[in-house]
PDB file of N, CA and C in Angstrom:
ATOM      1  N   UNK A   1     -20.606 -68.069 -32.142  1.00  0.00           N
ATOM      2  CA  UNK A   1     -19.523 -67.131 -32.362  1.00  0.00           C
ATOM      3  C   UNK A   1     -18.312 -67.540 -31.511  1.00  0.00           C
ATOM      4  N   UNK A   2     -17.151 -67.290 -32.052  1.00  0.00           N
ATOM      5  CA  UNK A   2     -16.244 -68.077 -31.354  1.00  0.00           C
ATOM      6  C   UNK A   2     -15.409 -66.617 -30.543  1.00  0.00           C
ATOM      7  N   UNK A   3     -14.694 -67.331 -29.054  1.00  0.00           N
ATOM      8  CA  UNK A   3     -14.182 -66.409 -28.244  1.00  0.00           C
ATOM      9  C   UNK A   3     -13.423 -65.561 -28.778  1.00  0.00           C
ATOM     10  N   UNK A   4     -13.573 -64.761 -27.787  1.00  0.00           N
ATOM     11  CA  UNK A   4     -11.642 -63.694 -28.423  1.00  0.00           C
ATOM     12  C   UNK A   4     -10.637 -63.931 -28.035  1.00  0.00           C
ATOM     13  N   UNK A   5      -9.648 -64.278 -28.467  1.00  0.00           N
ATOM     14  CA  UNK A   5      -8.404 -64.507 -27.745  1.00  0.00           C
ATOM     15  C   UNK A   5      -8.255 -63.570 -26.855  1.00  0.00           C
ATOM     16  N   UNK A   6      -7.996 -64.275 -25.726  1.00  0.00           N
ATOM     17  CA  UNK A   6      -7.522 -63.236 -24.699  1.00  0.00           C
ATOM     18  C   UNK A   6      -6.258 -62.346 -24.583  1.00  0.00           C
ATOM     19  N   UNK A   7      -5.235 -62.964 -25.300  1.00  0.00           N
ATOM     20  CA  UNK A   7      -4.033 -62.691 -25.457  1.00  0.00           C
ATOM     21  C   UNK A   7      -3.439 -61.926 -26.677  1.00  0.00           C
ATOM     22  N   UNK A   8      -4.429 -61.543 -27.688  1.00  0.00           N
ATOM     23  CA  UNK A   8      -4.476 -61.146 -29.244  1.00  0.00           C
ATOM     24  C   UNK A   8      -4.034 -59.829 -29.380  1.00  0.00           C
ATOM     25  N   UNK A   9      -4.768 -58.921 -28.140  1.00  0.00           N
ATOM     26  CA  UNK A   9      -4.214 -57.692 -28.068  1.00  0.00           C
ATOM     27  C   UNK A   9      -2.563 -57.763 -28.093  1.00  0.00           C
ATOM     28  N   UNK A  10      -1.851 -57.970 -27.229  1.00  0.00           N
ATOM     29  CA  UNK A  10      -0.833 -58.484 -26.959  1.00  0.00           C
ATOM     30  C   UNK A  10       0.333 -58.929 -27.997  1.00  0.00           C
ATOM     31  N   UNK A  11      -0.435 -59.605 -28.959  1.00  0.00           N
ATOM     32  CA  UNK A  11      -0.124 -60.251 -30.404  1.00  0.00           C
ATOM     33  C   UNK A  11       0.495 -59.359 -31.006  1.00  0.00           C
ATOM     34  N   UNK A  12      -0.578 -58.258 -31.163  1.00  0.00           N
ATOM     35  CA  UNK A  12      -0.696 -57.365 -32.100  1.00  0.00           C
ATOM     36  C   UNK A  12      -0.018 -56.148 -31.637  1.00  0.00           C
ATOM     37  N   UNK A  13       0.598 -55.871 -30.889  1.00  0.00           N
ATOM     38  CA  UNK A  13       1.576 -55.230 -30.465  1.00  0.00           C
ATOM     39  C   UNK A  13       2.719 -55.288 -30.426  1.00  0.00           C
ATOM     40  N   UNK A  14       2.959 -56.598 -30.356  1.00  0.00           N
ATOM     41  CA  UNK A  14       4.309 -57.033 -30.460  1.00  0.00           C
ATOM     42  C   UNK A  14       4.813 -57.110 -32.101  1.00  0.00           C
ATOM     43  N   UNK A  15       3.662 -57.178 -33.202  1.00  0.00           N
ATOM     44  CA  UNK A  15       3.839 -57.099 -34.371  1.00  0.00           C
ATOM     45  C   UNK A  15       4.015 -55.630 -35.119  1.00  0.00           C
ATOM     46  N   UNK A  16       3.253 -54.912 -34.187  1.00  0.00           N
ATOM     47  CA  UNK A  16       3.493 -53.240 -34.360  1.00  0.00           C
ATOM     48  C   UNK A  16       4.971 -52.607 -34.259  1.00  0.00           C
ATOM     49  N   UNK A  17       5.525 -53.330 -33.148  1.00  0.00           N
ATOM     50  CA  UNK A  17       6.790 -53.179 -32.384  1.00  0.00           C
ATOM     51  C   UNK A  17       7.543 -53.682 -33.143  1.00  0.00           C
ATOM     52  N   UNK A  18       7.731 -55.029 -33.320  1.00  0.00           N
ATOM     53  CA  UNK A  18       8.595 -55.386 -34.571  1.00  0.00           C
ATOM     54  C   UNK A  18       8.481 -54.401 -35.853  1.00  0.00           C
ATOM     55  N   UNK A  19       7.518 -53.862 -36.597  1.00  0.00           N
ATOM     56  CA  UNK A  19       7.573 -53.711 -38.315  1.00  0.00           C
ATOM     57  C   UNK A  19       8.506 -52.227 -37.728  1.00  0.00           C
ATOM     58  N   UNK A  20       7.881 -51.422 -36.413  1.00  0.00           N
ATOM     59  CA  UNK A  20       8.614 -50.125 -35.994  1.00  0.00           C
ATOM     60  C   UNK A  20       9.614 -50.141 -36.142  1.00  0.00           C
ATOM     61  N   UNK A  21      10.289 -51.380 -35.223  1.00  0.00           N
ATOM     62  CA  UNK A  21      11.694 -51.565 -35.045  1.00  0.00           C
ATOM     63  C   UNK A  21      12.629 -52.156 -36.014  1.00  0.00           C
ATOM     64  N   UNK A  22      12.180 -52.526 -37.373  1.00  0.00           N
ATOM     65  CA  UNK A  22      13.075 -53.135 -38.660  1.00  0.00           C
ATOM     66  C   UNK A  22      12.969 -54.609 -38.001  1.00  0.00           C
ATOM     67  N   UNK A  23      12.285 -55.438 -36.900  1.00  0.00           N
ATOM     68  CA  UNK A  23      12.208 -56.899 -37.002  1.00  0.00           C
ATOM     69  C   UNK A  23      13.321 -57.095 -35.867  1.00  0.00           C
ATOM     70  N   UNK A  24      13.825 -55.712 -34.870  1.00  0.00           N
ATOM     71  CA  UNK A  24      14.741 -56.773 -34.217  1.00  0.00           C
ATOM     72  C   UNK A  24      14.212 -56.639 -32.727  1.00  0.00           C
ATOM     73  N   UNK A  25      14.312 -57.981 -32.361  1.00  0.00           N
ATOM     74  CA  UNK A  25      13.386 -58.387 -31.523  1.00  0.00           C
ATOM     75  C   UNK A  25      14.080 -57.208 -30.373  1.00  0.00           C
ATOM     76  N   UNK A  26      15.244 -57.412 -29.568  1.00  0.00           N
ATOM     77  CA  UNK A  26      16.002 -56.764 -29.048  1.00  0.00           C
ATOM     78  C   UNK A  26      15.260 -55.467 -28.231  1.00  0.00           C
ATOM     79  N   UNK A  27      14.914 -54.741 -29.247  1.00  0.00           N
ATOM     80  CA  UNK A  27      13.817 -53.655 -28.950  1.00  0.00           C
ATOM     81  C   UNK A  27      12.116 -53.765 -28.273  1.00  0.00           C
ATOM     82  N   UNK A  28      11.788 -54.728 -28.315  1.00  0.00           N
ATOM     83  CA  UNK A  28      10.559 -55.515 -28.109  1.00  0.00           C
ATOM     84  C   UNK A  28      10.163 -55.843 -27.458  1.00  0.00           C
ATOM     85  N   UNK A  29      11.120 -56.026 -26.226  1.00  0.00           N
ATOM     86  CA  UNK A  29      11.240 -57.392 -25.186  1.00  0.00           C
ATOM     87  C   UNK A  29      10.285 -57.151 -24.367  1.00  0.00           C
ATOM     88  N   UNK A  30       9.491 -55.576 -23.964  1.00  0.00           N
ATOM     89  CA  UNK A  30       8.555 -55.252 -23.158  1.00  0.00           C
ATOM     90  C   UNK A  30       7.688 -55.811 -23.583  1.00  0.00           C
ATOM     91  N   UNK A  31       7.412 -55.554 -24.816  1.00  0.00           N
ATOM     92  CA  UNK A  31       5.710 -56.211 -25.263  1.00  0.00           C
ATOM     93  C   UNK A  31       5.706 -57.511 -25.289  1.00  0.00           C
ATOM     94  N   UNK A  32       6.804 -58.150 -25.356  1.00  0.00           N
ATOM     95  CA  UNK A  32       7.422 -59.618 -25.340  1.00  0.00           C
ATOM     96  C   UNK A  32       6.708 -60.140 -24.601  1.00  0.00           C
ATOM     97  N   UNK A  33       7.357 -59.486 -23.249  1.00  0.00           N
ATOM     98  CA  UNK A  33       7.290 -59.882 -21.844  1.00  0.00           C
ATOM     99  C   UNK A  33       5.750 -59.801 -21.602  1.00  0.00           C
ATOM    100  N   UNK A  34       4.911 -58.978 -21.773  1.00  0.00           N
ATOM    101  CA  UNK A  34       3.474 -58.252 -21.560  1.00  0.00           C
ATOM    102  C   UNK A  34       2.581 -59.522 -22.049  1.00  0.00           C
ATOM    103  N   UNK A  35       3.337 -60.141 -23.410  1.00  0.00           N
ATOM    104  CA  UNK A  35       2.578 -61.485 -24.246  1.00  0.00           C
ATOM    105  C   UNK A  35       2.991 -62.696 -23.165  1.00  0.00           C
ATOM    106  N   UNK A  36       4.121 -62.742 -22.706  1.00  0.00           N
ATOM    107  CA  UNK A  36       4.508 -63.705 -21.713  1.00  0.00           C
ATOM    108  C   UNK A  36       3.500 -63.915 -20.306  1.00  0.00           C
ATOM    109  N   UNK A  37       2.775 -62.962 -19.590  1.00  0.00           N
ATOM    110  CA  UNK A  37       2.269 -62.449 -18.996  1.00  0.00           C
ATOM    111  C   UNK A  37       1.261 -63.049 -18.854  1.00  0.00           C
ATOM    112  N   UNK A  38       0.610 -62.048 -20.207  1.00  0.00           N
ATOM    113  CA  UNK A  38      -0.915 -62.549 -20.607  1.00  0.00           C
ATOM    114  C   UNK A  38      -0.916 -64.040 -21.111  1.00  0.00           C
ATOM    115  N   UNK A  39       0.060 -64.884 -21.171  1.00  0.00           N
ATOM    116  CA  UNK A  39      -0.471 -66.066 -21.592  1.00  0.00           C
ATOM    117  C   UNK A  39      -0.245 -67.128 -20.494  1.00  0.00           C
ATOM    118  N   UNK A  40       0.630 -66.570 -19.605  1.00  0.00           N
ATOM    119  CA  UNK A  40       0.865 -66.851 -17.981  1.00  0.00           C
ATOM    120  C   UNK A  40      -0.823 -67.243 -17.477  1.00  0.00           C
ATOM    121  N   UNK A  41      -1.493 -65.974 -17.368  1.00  0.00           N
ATOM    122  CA  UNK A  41      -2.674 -65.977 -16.823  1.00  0.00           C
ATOM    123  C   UNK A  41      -4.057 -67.401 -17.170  1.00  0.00           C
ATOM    124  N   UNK A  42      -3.532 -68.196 -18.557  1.00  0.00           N
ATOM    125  CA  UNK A  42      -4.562 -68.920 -18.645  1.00  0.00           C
ATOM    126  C   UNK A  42      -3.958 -69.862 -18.847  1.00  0.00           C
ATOM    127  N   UNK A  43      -4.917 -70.842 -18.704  1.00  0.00           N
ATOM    128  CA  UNK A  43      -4.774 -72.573 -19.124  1.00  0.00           C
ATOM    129  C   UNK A  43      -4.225 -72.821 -20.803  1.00  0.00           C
ATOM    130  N   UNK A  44      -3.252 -73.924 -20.613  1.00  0.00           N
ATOM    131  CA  UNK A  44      -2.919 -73.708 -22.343  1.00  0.00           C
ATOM    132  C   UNK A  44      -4.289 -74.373 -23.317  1.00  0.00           C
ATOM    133  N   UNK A  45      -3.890 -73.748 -24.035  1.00  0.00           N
ATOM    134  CA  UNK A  45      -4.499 -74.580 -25.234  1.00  0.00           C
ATOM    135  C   UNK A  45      -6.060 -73.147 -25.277  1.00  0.00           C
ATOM    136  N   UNK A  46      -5.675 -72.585 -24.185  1.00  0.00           N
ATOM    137  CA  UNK A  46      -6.640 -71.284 -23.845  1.00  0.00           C
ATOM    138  C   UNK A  46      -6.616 -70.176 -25.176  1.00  0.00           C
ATOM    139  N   UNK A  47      -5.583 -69.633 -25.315  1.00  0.00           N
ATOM    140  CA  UNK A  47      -5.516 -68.466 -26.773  1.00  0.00           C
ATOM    141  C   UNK A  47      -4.320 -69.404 -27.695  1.00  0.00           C
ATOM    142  N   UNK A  48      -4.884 -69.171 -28.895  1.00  0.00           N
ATOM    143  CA  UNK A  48      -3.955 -69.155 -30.090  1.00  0.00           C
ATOM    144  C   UNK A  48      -2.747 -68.581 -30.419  1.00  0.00           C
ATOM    145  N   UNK A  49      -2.730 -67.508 -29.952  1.00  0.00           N
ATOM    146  CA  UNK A  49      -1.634 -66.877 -29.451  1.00  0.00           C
ATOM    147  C   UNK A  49      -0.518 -67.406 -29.119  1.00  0.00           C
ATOM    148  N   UNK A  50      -1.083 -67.625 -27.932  1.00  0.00           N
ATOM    149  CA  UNK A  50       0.290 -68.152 -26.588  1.00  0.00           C
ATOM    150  C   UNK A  50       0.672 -69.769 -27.403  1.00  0.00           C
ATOM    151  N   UNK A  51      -0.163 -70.477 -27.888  1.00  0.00           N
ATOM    152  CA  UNK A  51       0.278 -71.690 -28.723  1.00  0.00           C
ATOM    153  C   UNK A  51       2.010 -71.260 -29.039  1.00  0.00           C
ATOM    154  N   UNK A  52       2.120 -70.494 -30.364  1.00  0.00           N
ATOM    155  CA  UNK A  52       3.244 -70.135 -31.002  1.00  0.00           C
ATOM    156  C   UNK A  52       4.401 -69.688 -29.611  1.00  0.00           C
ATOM    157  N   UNK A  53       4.057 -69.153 -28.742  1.00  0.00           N
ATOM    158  CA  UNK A  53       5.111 -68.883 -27.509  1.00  0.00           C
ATOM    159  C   UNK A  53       4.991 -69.871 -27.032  1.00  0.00           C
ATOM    160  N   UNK A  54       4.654 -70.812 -26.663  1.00  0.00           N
ATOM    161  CA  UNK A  54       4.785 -72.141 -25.789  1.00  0.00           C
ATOM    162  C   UNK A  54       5.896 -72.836 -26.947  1.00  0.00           C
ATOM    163  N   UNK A  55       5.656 -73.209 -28.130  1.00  0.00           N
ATOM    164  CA  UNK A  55       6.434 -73.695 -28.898  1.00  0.00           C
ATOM    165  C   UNK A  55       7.822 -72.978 -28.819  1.00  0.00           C
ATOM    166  N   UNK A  56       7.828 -72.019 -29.102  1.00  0.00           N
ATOM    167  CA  UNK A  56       9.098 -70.846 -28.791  1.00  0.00           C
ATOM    168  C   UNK A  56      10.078 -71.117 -27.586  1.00  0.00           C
ATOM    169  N   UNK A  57       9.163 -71.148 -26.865  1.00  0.00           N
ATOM    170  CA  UNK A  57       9.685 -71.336 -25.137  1.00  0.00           C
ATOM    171  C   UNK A  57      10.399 -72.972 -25.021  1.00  0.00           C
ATOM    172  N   UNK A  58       9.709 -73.970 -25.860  1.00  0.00           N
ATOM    173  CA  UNK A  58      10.063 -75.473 -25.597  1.00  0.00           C
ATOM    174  C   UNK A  58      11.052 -75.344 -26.412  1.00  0.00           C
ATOM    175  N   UNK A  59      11.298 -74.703 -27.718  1.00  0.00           N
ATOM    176  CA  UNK A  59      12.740 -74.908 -28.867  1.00  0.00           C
ATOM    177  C   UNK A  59      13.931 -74.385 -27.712  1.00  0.00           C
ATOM    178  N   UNK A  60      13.727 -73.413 -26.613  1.00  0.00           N
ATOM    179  CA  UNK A  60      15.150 -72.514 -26.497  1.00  0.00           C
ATOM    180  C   UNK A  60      15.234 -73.262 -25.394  1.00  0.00           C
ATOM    181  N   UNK A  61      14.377 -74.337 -24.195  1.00  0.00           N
ATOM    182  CA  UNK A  61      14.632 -74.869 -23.660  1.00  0.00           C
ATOM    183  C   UNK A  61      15.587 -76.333 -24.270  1.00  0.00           C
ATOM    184  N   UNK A  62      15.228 -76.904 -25.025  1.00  0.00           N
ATOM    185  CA  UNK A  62      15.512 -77.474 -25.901  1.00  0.00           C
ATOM    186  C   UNK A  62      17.243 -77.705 -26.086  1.00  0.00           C
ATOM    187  N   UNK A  63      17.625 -76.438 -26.945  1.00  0.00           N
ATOM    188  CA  UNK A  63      18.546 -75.701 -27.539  1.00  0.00           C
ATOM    189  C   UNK A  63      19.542 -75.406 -26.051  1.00  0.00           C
ATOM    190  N   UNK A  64      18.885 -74.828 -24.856  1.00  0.00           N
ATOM    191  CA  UNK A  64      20.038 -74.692 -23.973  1.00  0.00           C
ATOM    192  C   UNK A  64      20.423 -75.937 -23.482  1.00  0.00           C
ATOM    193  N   UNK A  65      19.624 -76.956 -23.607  1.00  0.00           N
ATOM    194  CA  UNK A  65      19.724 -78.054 -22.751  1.00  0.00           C
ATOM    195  C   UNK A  65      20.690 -79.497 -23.402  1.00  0.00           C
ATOM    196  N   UNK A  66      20.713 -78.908 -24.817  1.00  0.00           N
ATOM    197  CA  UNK A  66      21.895 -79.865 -25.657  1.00  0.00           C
ATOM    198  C   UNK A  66      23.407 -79.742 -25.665  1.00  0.00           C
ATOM    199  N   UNK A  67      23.850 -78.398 -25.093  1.00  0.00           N
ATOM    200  CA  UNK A  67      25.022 -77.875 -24.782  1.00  0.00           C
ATOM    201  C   UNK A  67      25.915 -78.630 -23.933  1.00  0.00           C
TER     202      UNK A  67
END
Protein backbone atom coordinates (compact mmCIF):
# COMPACT_ATOMS: atom_id res chain seq x y z
CA UNK A 1 0.00 0.00 0.00
CA UNK A 2 1.48 3.11 -0.88
CA UNK A 3 2.14 6.21 1.70
CA UNK A 4 -0.03 9.19 2.25
CA UNK A 5 1.15 12.21 1.20
CA UNK A 6 2.03 14.09 3.92
CA UNK A 7 1.26 17.31 2.48
CA UNK A 8 -2.29 16.32 0.65
CA UNK A 9 -4.29 17.66 3.40
CA UNK A 10 -2.87 20.93 2.65
CA UNK A 11 -3.55 20.33 -1.18
CA UNK A 12 -6.89 20.05 -0.63
CA UNK A 13 -7.49 23.09 1.04
CA UNK A 14 -5.97 25.24 -0.90
CA UNK A 15 -8.32 23.82 -3.72
CA UNK A 16 -11.38 24.40 -1.41
CA UNK A 17 -10.10 28.00 -1.00
CA UNK A 18 -9.63 28.64 -4.50
CA UNK A 19 -13.28 27.15 -6.03
CA UNK A 20 -14.66 29.54 -2.60
CA UNK A 21 -12.83 32.33 -3.74
CA UNK A 22 -13.75 32.37 -7.82
CA UNK A 23 -9.79 31.09 -8.41
CA UNK A 24 -8.10 34.19 -7.10
CA UNK A 25 -5.22 33.20 -5.53
CA UNK A 26 -4.90 36.65 -3.63
CA UNK A 27 -7.38 35.34 -1.06
CA UNK A 28 -5.51 32.05 -0.38
CA UNK A 29 -2.21 32.98 0.53
CA UNK A 30 -2.76 31.45 4.17
CA UNK A 31 -3.39 28.03 3.00
CA UNK A 32 -0.68 28.83 0.44
CA UNK A 33 1.66 29.51 2.96
CA UNK A 34 0.41 26.37 5.39
CA UNK A 35 1.29 24.11 1.84
CA UNK A 36 4.66 26.03 1.84
CA UNK A 37 5.25 24.89 5.35
CA UNK A 38 4.23 21.47 5.15
CA UNK A 39 6.42 20.83 2.27
CA UNK A 40 9.30 22.79 4.09
CA UNK A 41 9.19 19.95 6.65
CA UNK A 42 10.33 17.04 4.25
CA UNK A 43 12.92 15.87 1.90
CA UNK A 44 11.92 16.55 -1.79
CA UNK A 45 10.78 14.15 -3.93
CA UNK A 46 8.95 13.25 -0.29
CA UNK A 47 4.97 14.24 -1.28
CA UNK A 48 3.55 14.73 -4.69
CA UNK A 49 2.22 17.60 -3.71
CA UNK A 50 5.05 19.82 -2.92
CA UNK A 51 6.54 18.46 -6.53
CA UNK A 52 4.02 21.05 -8.36
CA UNK A 53 5.23 23.96 -5.66
CA UNK A 54 8.85 23.32 -6.10
CA UNK A 55 8.24 23.74 -9.87
CA UNK A 56 6.14 26.94 -9.08
CA UNK A 57 8.79 28.28 -6.81
CA UNK A 58 11.79 27.55 -9.62
CA UNK A 59 9.44 29.39 -12.67
CA UNK A 60 9.08 32.80 -10.34
CA UNK A 61 12.66 32.47 -9.37
CA UNK A 62 13.38 32.14 -12.82
CA UNK A 63 11.09 35.00 -14.08
CA UNK A 64 12.52 37.52 -11.33
CA UNK A 65 15.92 36.74 -12.20
CA UNK A 66 15.65 37.64 -16.15
CA UNK A 67 14.72 41.26 -15.42
Amino acid sequence: MPQKDPCQKQACEIQKCLQANNYMESKCQAVIQELSKCCARYPKGRSLVCSGLEKEEENLTLKSGSK
